[in-house]
PDB file of N, CA and C in Angstrom:
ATOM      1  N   UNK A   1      37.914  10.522 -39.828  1.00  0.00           N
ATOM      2  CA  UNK A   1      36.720   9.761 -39.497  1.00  0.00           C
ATOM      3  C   UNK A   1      35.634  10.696 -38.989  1.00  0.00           C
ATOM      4  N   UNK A   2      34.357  10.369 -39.010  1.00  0.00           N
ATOM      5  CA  UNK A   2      33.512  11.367 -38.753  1.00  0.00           C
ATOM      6  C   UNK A   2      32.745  10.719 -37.370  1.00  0.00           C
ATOM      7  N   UNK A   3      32.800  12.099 -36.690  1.00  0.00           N
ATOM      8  CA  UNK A   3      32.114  11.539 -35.264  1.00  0.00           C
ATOM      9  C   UNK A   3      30.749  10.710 -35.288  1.00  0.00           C
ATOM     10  N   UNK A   4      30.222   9.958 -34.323  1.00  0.00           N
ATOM     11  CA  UNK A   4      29.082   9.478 -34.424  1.00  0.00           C
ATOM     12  C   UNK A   4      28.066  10.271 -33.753  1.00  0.00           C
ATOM     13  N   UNK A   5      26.959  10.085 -34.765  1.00  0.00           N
ATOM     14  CA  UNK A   5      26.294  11.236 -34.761  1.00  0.00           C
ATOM     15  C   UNK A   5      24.286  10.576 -34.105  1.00  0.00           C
ATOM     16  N   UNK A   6      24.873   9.380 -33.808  1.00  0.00           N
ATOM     17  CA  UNK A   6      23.910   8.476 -32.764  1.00  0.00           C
ATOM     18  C   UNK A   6      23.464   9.061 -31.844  1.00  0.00           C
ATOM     19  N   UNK A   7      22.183   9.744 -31.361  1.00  0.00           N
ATOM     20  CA  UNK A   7      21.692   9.784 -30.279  1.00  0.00           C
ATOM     21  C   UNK A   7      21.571   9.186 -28.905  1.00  0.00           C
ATOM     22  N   UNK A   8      21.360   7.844 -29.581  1.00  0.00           N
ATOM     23  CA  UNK A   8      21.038   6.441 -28.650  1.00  0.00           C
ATOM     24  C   UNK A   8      22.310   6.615 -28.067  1.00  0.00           C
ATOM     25  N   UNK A   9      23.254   6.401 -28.204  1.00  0.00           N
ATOM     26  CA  UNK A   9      24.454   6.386 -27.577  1.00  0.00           C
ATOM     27  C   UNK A   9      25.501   7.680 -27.002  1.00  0.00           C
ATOM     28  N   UNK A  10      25.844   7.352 -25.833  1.00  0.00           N
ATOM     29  CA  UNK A  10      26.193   8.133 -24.885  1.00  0.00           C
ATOM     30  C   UNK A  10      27.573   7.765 -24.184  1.00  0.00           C
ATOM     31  N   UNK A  11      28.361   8.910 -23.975  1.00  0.00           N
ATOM     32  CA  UNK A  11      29.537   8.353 -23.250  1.00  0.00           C
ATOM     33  C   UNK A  11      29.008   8.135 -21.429  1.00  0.00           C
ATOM     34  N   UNK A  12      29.657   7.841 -20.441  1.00  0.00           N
ATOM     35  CA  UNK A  12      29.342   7.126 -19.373  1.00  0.00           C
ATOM     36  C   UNK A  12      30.418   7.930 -18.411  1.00  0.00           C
ATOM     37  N   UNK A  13      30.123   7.836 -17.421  1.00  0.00           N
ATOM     38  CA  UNK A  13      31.280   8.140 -16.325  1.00  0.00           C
ATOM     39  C   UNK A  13      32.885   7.087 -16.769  1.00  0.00           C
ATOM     40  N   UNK A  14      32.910   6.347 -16.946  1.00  0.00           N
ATOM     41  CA  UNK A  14      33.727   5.357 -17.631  1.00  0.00           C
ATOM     42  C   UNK A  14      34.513   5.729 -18.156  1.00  0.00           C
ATOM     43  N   UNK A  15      33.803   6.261 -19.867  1.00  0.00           N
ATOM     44  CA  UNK A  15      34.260   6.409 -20.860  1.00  0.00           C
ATOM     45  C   UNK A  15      33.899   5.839 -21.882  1.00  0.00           C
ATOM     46  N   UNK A  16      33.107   4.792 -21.128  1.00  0.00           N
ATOM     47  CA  UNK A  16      32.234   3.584 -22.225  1.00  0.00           C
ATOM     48  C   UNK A  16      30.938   3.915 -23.148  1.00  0.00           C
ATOM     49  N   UNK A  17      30.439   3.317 -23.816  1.00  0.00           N
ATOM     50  CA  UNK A  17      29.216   3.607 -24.210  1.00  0.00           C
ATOM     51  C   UNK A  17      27.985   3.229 -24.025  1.00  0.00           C
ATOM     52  N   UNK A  18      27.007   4.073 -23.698  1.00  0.00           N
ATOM     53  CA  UNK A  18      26.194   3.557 -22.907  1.00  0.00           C
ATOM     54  C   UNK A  18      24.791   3.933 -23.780  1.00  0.00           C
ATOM     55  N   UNK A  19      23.471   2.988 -23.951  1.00  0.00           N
ATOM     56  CA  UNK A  19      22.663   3.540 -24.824  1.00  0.00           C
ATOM     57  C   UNK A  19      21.240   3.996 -23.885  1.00  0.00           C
ATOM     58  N   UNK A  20      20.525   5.007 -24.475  1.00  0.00           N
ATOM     59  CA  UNK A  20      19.552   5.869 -23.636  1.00  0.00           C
ATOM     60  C   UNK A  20      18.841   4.346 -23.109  1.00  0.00           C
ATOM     61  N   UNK A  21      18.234   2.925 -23.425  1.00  0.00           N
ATOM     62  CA  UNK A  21      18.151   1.718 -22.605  1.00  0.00           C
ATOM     63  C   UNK A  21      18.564   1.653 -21.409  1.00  0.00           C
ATOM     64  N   UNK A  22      19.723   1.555 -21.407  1.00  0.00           N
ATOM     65  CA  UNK A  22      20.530   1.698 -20.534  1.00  0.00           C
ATOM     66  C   UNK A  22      20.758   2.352 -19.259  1.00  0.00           C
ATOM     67  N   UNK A  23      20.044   3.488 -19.991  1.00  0.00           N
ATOM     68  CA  UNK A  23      20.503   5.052 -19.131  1.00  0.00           C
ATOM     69  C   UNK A  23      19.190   4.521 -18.053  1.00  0.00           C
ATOM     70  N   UNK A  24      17.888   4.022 -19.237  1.00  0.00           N
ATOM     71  CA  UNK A  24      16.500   4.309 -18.463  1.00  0.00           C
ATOM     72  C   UNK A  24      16.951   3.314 -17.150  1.00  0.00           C
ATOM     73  N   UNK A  25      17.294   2.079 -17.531  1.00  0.00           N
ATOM     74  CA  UNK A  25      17.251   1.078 -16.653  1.00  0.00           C
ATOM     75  C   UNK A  25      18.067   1.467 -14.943  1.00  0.00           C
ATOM     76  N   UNK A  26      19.224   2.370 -15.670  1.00  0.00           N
ATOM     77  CA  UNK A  26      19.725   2.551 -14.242  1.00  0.00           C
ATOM     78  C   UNK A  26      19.007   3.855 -13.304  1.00  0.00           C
ATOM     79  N   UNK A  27      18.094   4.575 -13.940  1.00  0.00           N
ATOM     80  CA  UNK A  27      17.215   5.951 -13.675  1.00  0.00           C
ATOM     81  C   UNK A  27      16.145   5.236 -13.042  1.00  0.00           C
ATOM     82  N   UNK A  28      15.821   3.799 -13.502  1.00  0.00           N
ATOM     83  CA  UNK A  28      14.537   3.047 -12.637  1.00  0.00           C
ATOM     84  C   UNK A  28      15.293   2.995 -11.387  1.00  0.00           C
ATOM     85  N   UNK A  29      16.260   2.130 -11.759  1.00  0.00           N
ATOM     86  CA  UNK A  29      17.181   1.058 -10.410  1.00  0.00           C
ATOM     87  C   UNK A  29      17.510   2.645  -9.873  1.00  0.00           C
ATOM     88  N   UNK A  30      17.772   3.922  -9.726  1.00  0.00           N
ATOM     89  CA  UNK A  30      17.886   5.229  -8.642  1.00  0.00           C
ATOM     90  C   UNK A  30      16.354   5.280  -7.839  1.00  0.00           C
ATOM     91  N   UNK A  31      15.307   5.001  -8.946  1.00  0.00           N
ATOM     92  CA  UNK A  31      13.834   5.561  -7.938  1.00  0.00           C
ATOM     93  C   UNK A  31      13.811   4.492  -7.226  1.00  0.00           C
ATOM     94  N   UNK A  32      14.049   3.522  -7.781  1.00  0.00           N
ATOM     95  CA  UNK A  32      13.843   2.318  -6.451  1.00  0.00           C
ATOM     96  C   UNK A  32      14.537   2.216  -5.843  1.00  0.00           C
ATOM     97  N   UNK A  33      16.139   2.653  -5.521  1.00  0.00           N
ATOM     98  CA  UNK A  33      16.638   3.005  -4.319  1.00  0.00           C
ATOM     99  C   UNK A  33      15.809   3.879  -3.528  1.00  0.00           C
ATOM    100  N   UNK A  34      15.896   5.004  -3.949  1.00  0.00           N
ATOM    101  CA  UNK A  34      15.395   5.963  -3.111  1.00  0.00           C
ATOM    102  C   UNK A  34      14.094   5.494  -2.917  1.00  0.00           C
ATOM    103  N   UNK A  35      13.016   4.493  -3.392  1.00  0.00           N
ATOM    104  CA  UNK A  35      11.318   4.449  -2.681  1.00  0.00           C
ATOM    105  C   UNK A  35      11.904   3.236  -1.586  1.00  0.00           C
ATOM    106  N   UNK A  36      12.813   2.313  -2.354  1.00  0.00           N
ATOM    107  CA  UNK A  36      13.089   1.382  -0.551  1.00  0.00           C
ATOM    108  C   UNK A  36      13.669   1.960   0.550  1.00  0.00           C
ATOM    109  N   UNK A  37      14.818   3.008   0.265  1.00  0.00           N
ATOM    110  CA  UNK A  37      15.192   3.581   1.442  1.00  0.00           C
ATOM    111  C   UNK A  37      13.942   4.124   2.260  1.00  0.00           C
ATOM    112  N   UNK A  38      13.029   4.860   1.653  1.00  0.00           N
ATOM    113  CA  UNK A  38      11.956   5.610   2.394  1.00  0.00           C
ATOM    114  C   UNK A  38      11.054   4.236   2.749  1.00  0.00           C
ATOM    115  N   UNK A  39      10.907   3.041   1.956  1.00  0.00           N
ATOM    116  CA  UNK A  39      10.274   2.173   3.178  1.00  0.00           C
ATOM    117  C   UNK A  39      10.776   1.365   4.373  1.00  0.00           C
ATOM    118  N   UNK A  40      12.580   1.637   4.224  1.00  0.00           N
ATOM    119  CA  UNK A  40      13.289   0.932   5.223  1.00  0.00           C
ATOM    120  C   UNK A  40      12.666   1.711   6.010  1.00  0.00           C
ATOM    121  N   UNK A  41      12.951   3.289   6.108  1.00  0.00           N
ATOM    122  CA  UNK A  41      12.393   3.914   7.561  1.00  0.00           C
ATOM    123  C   UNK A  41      11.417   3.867   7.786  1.00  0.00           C
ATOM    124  N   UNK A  42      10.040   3.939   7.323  1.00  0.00           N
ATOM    125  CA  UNK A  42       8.974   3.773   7.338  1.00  0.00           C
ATOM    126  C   UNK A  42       8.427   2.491   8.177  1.00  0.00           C
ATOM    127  N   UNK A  43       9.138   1.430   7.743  1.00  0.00           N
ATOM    128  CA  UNK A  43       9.107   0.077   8.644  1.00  0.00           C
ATOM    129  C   UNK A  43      10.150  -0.191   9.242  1.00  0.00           C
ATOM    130  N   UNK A  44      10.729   0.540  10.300  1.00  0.00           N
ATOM    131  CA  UNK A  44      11.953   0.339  10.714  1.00  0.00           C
ATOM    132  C   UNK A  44      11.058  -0.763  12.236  1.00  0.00           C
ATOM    133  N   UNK A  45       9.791  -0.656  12.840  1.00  0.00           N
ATOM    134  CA  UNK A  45       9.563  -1.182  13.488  1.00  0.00           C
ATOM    135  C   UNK A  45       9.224  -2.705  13.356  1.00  0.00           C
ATOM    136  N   UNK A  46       9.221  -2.887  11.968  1.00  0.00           N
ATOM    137  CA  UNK A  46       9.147  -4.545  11.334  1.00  0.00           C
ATOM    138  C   UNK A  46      10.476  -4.628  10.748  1.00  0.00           C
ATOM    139  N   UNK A  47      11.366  -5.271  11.484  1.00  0.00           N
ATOM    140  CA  UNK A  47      12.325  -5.203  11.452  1.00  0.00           C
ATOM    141  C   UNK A  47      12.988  -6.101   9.974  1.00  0.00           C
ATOM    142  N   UNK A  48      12.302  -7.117   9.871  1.00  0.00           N
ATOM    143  CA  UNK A  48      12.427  -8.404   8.680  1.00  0.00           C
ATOM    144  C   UNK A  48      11.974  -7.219   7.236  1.00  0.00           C
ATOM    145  N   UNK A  49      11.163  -6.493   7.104  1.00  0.00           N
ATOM    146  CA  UNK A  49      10.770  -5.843   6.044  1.00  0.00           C
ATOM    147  C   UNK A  49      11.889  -5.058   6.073  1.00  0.00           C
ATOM    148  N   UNK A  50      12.081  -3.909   7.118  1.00  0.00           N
ATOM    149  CA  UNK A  50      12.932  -2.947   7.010  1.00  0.00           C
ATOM    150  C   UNK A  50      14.476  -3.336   6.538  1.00  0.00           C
ATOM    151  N   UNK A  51      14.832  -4.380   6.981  1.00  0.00           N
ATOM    152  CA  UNK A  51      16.315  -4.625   6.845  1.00  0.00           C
ATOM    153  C   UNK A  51      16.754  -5.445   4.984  1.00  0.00           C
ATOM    154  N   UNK A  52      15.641  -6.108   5.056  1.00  0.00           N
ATOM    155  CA  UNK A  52      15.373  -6.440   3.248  1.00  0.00           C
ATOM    156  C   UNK A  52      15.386  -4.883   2.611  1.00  0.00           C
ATOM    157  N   UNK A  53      14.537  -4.103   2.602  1.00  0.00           N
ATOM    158  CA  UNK A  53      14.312  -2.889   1.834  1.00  0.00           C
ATOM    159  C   UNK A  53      15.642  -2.288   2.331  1.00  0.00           C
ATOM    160  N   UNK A  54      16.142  -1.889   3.233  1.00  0.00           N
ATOM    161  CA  UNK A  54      16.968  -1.259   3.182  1.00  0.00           C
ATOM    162  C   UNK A  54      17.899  -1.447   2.505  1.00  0.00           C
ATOM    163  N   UNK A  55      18.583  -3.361   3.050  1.00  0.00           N
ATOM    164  CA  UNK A  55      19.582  -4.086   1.662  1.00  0.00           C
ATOM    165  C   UNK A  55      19.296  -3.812   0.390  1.00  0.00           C
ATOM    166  N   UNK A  56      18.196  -4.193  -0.274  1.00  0.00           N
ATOM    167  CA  UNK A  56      17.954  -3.751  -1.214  1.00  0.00           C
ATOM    168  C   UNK A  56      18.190  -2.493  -2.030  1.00  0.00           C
ATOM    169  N   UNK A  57      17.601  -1.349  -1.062  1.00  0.00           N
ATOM    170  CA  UNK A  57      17.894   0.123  -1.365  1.00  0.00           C
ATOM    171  C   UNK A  57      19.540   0.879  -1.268  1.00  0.00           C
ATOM    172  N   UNK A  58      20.092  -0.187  -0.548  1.00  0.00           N
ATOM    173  CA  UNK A  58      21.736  -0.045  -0.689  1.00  0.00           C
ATOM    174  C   UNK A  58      22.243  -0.814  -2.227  1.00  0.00           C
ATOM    175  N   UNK A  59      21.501  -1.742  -2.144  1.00  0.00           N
ATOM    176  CA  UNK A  59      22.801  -2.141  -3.514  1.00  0.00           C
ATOM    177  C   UNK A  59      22.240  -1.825  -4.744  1.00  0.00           C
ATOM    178  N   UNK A  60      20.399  -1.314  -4.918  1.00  0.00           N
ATOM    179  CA  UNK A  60      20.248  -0.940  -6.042  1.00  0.00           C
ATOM    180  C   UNK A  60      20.864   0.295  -6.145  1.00  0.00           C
ATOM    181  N   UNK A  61      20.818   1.565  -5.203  1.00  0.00           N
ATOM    182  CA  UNK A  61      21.430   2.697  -5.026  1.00  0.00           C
ATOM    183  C   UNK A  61      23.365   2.591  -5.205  1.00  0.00           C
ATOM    184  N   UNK A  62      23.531   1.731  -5.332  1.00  0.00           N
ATOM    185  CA  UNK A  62      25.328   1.517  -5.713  1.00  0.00           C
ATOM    186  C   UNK A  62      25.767   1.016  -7.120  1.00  0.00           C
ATOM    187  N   UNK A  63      24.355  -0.101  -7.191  1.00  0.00           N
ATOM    188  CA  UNK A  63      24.777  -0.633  -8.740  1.00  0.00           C
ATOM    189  C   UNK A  63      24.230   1.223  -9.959  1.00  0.00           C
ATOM    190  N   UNK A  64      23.282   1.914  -9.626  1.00  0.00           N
ATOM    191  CA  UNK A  64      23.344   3.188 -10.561  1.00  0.00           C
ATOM    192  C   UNK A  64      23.466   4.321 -10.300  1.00  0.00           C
ATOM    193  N   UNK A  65      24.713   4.235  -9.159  1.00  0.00           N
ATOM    194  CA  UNK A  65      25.317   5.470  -8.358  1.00  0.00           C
ATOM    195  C   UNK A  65      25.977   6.226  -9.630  1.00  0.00           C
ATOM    196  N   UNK A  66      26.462   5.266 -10.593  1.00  0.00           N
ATOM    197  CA  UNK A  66      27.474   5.886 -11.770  1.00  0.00           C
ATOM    198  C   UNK A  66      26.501   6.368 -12.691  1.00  0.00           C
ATOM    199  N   UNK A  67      25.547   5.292 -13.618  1.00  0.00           N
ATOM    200  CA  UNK A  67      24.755   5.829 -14.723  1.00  0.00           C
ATOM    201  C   UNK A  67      23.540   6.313 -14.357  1.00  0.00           C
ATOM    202  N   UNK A  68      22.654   6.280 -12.858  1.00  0.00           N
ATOM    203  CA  UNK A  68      21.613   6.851 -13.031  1.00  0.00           C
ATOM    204  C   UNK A  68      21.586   8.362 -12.485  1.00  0.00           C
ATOM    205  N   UNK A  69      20.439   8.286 -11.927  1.00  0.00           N
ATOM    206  CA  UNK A  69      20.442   9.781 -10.956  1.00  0.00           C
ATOM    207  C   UNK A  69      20.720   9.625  -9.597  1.00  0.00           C
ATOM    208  N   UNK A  70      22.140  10.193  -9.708  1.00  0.00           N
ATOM    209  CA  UNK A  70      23.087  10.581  -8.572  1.00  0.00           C
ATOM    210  C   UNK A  70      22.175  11.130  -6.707  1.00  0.00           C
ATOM    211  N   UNK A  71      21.252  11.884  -7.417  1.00  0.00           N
ATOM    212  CA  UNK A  71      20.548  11.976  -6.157  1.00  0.00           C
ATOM    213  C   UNK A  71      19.889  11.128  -5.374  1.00  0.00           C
ATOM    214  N   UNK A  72      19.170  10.844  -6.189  1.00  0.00           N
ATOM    215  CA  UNK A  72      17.928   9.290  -5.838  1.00  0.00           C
ATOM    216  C   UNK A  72      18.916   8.641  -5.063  1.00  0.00           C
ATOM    217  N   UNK A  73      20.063   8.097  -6.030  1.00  0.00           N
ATOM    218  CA  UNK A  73      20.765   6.599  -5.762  1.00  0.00           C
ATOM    219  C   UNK A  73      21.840   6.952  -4.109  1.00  0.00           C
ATOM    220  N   UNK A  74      22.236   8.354  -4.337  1.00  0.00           N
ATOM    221  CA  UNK A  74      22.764   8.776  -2.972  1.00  0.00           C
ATOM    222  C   UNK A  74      21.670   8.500  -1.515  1.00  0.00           C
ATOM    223  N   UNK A  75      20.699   9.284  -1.727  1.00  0.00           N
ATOM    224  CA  UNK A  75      20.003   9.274  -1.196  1.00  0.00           C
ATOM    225  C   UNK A  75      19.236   8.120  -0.732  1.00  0.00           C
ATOM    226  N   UNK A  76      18.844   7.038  -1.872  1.00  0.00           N
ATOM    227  CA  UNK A  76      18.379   5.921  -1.503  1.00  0.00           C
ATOM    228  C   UNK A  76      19.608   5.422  -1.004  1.00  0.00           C
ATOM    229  N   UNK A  77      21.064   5.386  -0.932  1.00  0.00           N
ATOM    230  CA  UNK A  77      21.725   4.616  -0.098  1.00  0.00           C
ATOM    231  C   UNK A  77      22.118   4.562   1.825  1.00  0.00           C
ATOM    232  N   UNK A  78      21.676   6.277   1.713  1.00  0.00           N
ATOM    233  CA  UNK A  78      21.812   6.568   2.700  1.00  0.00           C
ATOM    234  C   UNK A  78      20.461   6.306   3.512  1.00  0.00           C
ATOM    235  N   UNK A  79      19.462   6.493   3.125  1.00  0.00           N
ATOM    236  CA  UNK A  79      18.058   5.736   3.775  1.00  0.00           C
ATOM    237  C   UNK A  79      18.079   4.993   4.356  1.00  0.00           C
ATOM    238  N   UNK A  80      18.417   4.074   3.222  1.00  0.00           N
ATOM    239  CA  UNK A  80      18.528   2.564   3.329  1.00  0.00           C
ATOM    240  C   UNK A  80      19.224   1.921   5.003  1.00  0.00           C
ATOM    241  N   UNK A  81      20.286   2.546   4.187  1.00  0.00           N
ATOM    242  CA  UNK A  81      21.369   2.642   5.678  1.00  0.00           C
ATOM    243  C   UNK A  81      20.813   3.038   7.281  1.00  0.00           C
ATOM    244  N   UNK A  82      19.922   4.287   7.284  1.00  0.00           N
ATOM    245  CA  UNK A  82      19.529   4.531   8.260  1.00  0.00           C
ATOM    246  C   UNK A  82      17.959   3.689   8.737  1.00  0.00           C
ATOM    247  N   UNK A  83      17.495   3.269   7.960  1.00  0.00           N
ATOM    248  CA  UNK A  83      16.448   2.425   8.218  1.00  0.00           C
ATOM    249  C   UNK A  83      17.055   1.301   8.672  1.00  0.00           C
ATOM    250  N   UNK A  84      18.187   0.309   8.313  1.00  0.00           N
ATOM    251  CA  UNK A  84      18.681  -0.403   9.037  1.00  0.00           C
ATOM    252  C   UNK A  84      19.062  -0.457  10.179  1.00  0.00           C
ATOM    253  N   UNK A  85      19.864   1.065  10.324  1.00  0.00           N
ATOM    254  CA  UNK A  85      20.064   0.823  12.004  1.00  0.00           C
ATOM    255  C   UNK A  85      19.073   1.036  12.390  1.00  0.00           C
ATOM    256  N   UNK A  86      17.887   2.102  12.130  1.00  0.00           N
ATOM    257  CA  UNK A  86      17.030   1.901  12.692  1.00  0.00           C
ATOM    258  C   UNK A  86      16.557   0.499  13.332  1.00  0.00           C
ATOM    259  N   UNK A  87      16.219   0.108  12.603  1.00  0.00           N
ATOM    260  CA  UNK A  87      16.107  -1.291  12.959  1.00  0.00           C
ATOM    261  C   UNK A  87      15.768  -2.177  13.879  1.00  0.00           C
ATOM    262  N   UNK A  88      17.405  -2.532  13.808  1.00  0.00           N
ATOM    263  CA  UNK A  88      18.753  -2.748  14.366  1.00  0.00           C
ATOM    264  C   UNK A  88      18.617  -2.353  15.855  1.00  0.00           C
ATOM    265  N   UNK A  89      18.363  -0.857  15.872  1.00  0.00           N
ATOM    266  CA  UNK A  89      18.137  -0.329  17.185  1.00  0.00           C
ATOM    267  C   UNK A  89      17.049  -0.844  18.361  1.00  0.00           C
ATOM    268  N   UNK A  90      15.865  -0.602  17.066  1.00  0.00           N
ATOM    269  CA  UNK A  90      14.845  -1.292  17.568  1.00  0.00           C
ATOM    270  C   UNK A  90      14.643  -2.739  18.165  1.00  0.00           C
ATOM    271  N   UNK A  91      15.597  -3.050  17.478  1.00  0.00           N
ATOM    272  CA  UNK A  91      15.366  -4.911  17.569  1.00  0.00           C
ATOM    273  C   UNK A  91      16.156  -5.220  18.816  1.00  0.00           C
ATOM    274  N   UNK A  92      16.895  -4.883  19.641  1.00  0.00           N
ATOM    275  CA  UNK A  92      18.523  -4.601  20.276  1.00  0.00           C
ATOM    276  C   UNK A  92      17.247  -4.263  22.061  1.00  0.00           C
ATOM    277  N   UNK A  93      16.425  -2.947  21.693  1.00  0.00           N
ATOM    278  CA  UNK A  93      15.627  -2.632  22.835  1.00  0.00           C
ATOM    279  C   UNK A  93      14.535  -3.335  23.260  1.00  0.00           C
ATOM    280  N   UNK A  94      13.763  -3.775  22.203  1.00  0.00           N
ATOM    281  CA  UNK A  94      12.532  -4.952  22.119  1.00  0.00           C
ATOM    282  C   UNK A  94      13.324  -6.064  22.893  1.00  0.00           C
ATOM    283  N   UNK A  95      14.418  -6.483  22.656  1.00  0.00           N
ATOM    284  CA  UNK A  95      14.787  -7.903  23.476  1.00  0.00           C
ATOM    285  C   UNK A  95      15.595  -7.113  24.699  1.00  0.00           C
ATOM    286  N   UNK A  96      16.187  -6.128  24.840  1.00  0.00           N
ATOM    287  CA  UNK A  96      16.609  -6.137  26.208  1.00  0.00           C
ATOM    288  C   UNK A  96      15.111  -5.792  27.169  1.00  0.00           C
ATOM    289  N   UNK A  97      14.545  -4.685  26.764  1.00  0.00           N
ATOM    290  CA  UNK A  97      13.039  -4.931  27.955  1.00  0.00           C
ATOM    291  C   UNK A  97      12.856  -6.106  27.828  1.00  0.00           C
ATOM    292  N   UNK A  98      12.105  -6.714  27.119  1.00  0.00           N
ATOM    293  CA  UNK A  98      11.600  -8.565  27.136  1.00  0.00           C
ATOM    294  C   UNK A  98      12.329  -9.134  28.216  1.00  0.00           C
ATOM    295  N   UNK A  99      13.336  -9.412  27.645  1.00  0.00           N
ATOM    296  CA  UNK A  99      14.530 -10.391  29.033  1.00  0.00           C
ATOM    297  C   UNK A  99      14.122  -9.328  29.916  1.00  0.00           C
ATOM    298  N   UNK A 100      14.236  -8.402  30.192  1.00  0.00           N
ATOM    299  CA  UNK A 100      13.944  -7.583  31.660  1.00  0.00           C
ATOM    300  C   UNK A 100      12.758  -7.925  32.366  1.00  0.00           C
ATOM    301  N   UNK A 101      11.634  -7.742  31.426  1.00  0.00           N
ATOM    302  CA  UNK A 101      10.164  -8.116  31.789  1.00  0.00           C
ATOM    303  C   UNK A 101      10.302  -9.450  32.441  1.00  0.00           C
ATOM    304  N   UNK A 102      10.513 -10.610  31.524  1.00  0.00           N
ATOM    305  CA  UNK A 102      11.242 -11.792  32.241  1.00  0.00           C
ATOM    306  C   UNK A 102      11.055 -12.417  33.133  1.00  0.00           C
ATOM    307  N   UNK A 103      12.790 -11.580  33.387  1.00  0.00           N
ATOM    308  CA  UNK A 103      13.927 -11.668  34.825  1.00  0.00           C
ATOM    309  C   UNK A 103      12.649 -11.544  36.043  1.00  0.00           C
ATOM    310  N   UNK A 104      12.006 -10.121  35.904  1.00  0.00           N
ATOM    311  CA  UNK A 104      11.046  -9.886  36.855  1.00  0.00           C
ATOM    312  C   UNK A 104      10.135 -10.363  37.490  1.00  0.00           C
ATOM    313  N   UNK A 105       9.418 -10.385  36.188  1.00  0.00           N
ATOM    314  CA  UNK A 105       8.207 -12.088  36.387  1.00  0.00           C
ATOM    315  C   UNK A 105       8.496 -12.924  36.960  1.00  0.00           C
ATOM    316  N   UNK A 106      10.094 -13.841  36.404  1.00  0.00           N
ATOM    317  CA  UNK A 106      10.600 -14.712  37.360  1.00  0.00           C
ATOM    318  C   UNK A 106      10.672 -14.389  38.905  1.00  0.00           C
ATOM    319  N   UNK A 107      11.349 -13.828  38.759  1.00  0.00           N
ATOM    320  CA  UNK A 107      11.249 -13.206  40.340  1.00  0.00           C
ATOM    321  C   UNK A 107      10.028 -12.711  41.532  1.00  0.00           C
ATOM    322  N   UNK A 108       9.057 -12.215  41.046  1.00  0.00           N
ATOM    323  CA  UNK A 108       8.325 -12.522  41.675  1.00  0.00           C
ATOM    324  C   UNK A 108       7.270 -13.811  41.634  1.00  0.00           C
ATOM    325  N   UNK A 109       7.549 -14.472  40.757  1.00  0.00           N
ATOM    326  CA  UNK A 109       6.981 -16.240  40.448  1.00  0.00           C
ATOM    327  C   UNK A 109       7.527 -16.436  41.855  1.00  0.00           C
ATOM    328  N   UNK A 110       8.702 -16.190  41.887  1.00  0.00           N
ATOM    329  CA  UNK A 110       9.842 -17.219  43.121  1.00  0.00           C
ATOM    330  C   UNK A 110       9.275 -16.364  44.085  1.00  0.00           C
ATOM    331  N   UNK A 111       9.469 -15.185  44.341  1.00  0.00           N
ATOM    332  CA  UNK A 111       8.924 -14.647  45.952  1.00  0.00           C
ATOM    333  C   UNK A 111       7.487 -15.168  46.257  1.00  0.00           C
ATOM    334  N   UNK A 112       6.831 -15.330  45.480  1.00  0.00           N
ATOM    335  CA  UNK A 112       5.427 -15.880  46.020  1.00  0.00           C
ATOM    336  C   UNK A 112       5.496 -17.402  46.084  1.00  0.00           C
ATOM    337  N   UNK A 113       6.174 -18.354  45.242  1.00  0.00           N
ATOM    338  CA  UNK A 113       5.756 -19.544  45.209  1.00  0.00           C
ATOM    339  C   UNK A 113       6.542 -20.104  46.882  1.00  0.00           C
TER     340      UNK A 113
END
């Protein structure tokens, strides 16, 4: 039998066949890991944006960890990741001062009233 001599088509981490379509779609889904990871951190202080982009930048960065570019999709996963805790962190300190601020207020409400 004679090998196939198709361009379009490509073997895969798999073993499967995969066509340059294909290839592009998961080479998009790597840059857009890696541009949400860089806006998880970027907005790690809006916490509702950051934690979407970051999700996001994790599972597009996993679904073309195999067929796209390995760097991007690494990289956008790990962003991602750290923009979340970022976060996370942020969101955790914003409410413990608050309740602190508070507590205080209360307290001197009560010593004066």
């Amino acid at each position: 039998m004679e090998e196939n001599t198709n361009v379009d088509i490509q073997k895969n981490t798999n073993g499967t066949n995969i066509n340059n379509a294909q290839i592009a779609k998961y080479q998009k889904l790597s840059t857009a890991s890696l541009i949400l990871g860089i806006v998880s951190i970027v907005t790690a202080c809006i916490s509702y944006v950051s934690i979407i982009c970051g999700t996001l930048g994790i599972v597009f960065g996993a679904i073309s960890l195999k067929n796209g570019k390995k760097a991007f999709s690494k990289t956008g996963i790990i962003l991602g990741s750290i923009g979340i805790v970022l976060s996370i962190i942020l969101l955790i300190v914003i409410v413990v001062f608050s309740v602190n601020f508070f507590m205080d207020l209360l307290r001197a409400i009560a010593r004066a009233g």
